[in-house]
N, C-alpha and C. Protein backbone atom coordinates (compact mmCIF):
# COMPACT_ATOMS: atom_id res chain seq x y z
N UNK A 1 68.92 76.05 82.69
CA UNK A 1 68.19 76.36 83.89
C UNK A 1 67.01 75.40 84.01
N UNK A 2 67.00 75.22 85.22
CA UNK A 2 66.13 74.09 85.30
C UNK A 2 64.21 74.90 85.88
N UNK A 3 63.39 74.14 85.08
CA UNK A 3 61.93 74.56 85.43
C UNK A 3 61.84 74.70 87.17
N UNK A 4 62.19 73.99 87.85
CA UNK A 4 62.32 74.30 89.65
C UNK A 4 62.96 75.96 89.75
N UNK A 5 64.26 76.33 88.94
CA UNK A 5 65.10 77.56 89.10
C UNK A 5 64.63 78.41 88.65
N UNK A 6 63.69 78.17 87.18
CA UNK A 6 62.81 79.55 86.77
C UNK A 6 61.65 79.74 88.05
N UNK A 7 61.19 78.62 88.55
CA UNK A 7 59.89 79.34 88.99
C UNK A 7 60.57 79.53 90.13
N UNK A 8 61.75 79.47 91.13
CA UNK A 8 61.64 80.09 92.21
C UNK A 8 62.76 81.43 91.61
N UNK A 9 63.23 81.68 90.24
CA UNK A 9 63.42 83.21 89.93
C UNK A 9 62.26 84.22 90.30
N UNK A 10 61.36 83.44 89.36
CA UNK A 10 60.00 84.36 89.41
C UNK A 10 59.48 84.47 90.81
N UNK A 11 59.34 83.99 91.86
CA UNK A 11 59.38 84.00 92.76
C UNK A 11 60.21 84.92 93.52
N UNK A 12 61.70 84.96 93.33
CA UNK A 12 61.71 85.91 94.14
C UNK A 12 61.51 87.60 93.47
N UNK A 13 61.62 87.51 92.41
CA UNK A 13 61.19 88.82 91.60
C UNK A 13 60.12 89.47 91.92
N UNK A 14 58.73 88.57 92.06
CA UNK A 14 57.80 88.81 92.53
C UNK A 14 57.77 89.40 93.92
N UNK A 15 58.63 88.32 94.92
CA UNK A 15 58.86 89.27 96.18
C UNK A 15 59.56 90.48 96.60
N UNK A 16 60.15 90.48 95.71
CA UNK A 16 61.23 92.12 95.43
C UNK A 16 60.19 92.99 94.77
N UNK A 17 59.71 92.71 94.24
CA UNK A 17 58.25 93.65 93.61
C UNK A 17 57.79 94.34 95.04
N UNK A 18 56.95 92.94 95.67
CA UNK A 18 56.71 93.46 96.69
C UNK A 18 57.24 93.78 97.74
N UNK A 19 58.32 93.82 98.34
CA UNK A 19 58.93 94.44 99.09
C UNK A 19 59.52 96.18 98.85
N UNK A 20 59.64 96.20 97.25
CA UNK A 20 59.76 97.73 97.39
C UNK A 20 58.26 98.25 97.51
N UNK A 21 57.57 98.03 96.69
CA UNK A 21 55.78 98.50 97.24
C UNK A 21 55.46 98.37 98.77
N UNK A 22 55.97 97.68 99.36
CA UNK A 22 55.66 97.98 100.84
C UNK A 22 56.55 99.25 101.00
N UNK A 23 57.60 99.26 100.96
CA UNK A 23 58.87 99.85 101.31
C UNK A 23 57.68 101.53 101.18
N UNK A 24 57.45 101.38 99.74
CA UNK A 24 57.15 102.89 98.86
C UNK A 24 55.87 103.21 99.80
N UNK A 25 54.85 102.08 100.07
CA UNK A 25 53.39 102.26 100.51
C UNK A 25 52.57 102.37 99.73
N UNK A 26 52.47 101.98 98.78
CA UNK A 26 51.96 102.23 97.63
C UNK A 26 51.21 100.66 97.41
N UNK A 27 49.76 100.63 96.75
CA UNK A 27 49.29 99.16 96.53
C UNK A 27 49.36 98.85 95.17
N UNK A 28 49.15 97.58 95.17
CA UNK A 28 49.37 97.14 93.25
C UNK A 28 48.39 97.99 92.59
N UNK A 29 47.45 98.73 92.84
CA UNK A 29 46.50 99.53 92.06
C UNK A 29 47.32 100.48 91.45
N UNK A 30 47.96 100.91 92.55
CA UNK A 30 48.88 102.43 92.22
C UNK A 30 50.50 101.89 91.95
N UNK A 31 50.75 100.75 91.89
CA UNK A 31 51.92 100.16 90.99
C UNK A 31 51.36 99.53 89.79
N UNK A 32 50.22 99.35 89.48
CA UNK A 32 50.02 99.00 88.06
C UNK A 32 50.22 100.84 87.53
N UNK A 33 49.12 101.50 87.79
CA UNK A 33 48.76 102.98 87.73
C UNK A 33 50.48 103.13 86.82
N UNK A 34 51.46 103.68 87.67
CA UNK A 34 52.65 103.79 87.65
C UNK A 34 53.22 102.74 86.12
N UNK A 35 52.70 101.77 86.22
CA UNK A 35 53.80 101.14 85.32
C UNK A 35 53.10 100.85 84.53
N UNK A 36 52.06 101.43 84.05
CA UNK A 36 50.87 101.42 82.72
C UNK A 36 50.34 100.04 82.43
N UNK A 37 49.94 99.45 83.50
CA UNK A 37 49.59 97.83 83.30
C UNK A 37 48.63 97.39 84.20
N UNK A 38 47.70 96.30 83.89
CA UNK A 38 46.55 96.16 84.80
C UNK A 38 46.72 95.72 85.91
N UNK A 39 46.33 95.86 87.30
CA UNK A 39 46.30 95.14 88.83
C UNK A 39 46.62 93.92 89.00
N UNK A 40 45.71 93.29 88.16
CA UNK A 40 46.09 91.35 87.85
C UNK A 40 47.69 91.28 87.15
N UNK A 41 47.64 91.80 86.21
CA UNK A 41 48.93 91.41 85.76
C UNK A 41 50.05 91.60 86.84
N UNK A 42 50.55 92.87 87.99
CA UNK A 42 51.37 92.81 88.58
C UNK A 42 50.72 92.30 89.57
N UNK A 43 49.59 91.56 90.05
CA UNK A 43 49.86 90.87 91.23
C UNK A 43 50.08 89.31 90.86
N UNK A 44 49.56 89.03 89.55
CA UNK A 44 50.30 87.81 88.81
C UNK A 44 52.00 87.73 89.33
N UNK A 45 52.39 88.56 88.84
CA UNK A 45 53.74 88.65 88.46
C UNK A 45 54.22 88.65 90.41
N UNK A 46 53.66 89.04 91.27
CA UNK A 46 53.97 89.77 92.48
C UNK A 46 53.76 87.62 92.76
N UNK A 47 53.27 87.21 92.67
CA UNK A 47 52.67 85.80 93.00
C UNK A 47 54.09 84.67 92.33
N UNK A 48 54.40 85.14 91.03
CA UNK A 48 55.53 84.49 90.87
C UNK A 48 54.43 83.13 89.51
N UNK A 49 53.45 83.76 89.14
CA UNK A 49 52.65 82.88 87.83
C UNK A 49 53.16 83.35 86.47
N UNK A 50 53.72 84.53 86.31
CA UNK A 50 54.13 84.99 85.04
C UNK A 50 55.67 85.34 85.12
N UNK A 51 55.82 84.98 83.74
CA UNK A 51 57.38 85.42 83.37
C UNK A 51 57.59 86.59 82.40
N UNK A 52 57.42 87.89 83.02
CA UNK A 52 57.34 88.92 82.79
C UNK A 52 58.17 89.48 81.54
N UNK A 53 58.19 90.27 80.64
CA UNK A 53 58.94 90.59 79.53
C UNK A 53 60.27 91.28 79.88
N UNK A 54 61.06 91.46 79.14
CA UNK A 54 62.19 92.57 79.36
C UNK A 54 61.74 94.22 79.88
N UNK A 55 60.57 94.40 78.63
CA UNK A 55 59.78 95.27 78.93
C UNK A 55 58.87 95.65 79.92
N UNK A 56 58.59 94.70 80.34
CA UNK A 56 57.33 94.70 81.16
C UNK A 56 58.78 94.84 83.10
N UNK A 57 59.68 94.27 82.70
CA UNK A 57 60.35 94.10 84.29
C UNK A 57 60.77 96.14 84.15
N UNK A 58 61.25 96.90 82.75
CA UNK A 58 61.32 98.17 82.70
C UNK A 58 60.56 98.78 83.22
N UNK A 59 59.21 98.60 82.87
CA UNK A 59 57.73 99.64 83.45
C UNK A 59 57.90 99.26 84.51
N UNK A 60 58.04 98.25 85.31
CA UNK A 60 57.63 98.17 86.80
C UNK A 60 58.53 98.71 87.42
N UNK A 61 59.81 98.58 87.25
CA UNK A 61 61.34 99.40 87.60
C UNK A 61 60.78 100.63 87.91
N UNK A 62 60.51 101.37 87.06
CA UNK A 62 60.39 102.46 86.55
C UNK A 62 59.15 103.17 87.83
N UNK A 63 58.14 102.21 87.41
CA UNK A 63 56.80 102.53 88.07
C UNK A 63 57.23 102.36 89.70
N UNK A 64 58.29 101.75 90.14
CA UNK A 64 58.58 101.48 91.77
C UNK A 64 60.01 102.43 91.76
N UNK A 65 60.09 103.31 91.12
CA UNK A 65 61.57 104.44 91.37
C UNK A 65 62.61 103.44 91.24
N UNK A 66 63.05 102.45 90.56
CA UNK A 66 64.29 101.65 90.66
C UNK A 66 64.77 101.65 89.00
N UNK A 67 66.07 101.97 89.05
CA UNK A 67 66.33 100.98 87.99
C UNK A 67 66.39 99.88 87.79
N UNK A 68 66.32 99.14 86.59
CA UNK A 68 65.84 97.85 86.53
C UNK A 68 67.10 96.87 87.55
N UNK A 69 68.29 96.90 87.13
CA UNK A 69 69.16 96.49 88.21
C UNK A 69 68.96 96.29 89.25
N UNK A 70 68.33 97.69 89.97
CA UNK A 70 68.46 97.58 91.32
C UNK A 70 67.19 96.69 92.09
N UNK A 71 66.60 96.41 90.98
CA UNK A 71 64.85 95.79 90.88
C UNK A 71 65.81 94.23 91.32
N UNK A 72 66.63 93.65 90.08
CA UNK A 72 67.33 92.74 90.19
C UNK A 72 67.80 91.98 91.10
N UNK A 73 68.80 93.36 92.09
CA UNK A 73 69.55 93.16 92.66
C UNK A 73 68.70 93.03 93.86
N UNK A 74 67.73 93.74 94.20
CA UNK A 74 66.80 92.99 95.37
C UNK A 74 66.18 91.90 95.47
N UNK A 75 66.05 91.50 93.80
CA UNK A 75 65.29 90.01 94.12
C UNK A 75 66.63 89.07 94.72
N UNK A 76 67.84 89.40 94.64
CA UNK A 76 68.44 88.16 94.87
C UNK A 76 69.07 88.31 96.40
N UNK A 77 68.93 90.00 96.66
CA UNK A 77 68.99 90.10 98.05
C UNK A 77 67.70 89.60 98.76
N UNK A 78 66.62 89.93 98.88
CA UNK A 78 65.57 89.66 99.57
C UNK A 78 65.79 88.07 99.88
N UNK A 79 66.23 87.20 98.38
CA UNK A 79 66.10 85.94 98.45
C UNK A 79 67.00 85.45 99.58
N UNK A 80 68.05 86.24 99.21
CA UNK A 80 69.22 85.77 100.20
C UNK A 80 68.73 85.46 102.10
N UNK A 81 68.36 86.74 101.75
CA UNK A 81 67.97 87.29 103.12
C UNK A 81 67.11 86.78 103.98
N UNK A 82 65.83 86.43 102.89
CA UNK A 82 64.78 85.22 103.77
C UNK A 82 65.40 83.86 103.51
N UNK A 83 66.57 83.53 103.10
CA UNK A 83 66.94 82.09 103.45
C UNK A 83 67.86 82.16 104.49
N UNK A 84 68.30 83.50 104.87
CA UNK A 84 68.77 83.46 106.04
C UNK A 84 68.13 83.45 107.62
N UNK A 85 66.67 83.83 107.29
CA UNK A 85 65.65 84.09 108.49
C UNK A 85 65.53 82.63 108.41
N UNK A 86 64.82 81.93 107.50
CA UNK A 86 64.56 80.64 107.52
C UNK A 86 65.25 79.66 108.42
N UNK A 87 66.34 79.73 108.15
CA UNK A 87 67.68 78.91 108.56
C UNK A 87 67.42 79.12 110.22
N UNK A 88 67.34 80.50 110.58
CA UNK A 88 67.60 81.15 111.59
C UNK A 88 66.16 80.78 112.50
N UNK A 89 65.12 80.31 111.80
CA UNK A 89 63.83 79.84 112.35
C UNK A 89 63.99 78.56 112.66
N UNK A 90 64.51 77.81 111.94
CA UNK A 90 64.42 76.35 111.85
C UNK A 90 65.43 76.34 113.14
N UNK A 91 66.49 76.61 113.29
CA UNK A 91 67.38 76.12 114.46
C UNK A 91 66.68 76.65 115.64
N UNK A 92 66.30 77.86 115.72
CA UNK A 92 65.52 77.97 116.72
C UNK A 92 64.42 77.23 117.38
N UNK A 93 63.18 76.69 116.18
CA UNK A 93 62.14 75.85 116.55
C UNK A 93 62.88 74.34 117.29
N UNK A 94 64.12 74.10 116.67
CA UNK A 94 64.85 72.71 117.02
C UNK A 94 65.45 72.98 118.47
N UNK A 95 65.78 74.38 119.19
CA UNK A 95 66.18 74.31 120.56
C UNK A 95 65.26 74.63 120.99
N UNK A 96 64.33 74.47 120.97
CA UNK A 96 63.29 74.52 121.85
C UNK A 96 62.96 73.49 122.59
C-alpha cells in the first residue's frame, strides 16, 4: 500500500466517523464521552492525521452504535459516494 492510499484510507474513515455523528447528532465531545477517549484524539482521527489502533477503531464503533464493519463499510461507501458527487460536479461546472 502505498503512503498516498494510507492517508486517503484515513481519510475516508475519518469521514465515516463523521458522517455517522452527524447522522446520530451527537458532537465529538459526546463521541469521545462514548468511546472513552479525548475530543482531540477523535477529531484527529475525524481529520484523517492519525492511524487509529484496532482498538481504538472498536471504541469508536461501539461509541457511534456500529459494529466495527459497518464503521468500515461506510468509510468505503461514503468514499464511493462523494466520488460520485464529485464527478457529478465537475461535468456540471463544464456545461455551463
Amino acid at each position: 500500500m502505498t503512503r498516498s492510499s494510507v492517508s486517503d484510507s484515513r481519510a475516508r474513515l475519518g469521514r465515516a466517523i463523521h458522517v455517522q455523528r452527524a447522522r446520530l447528532r451527537i458532537s465529538q465531545d459526546e463521541t469521545a464521552r462514548r468511546a472513552r477517549m479525548h475530543r482531540n484524539y477523535v477529531g484527529a482521527i475525524e481529520r484523517g492525521e492519525i492511524n487509529p489502533t484496532y482498538e481504538t477503531l472498536l471504541r469508536l464503533a461501539s461509541g457511534l452504535g456500529l459494529p466495527l464493519y459497518e464503521l468500515v463499510e461506510l468509510a468505503e461507501t461514503t468514499s464511493e459516494v462523494e466520488a460520485v458527487q464529485r464527478r457529478k460536479a465537475r461535468k456540471s461546472s463544464r456545461g455551463r
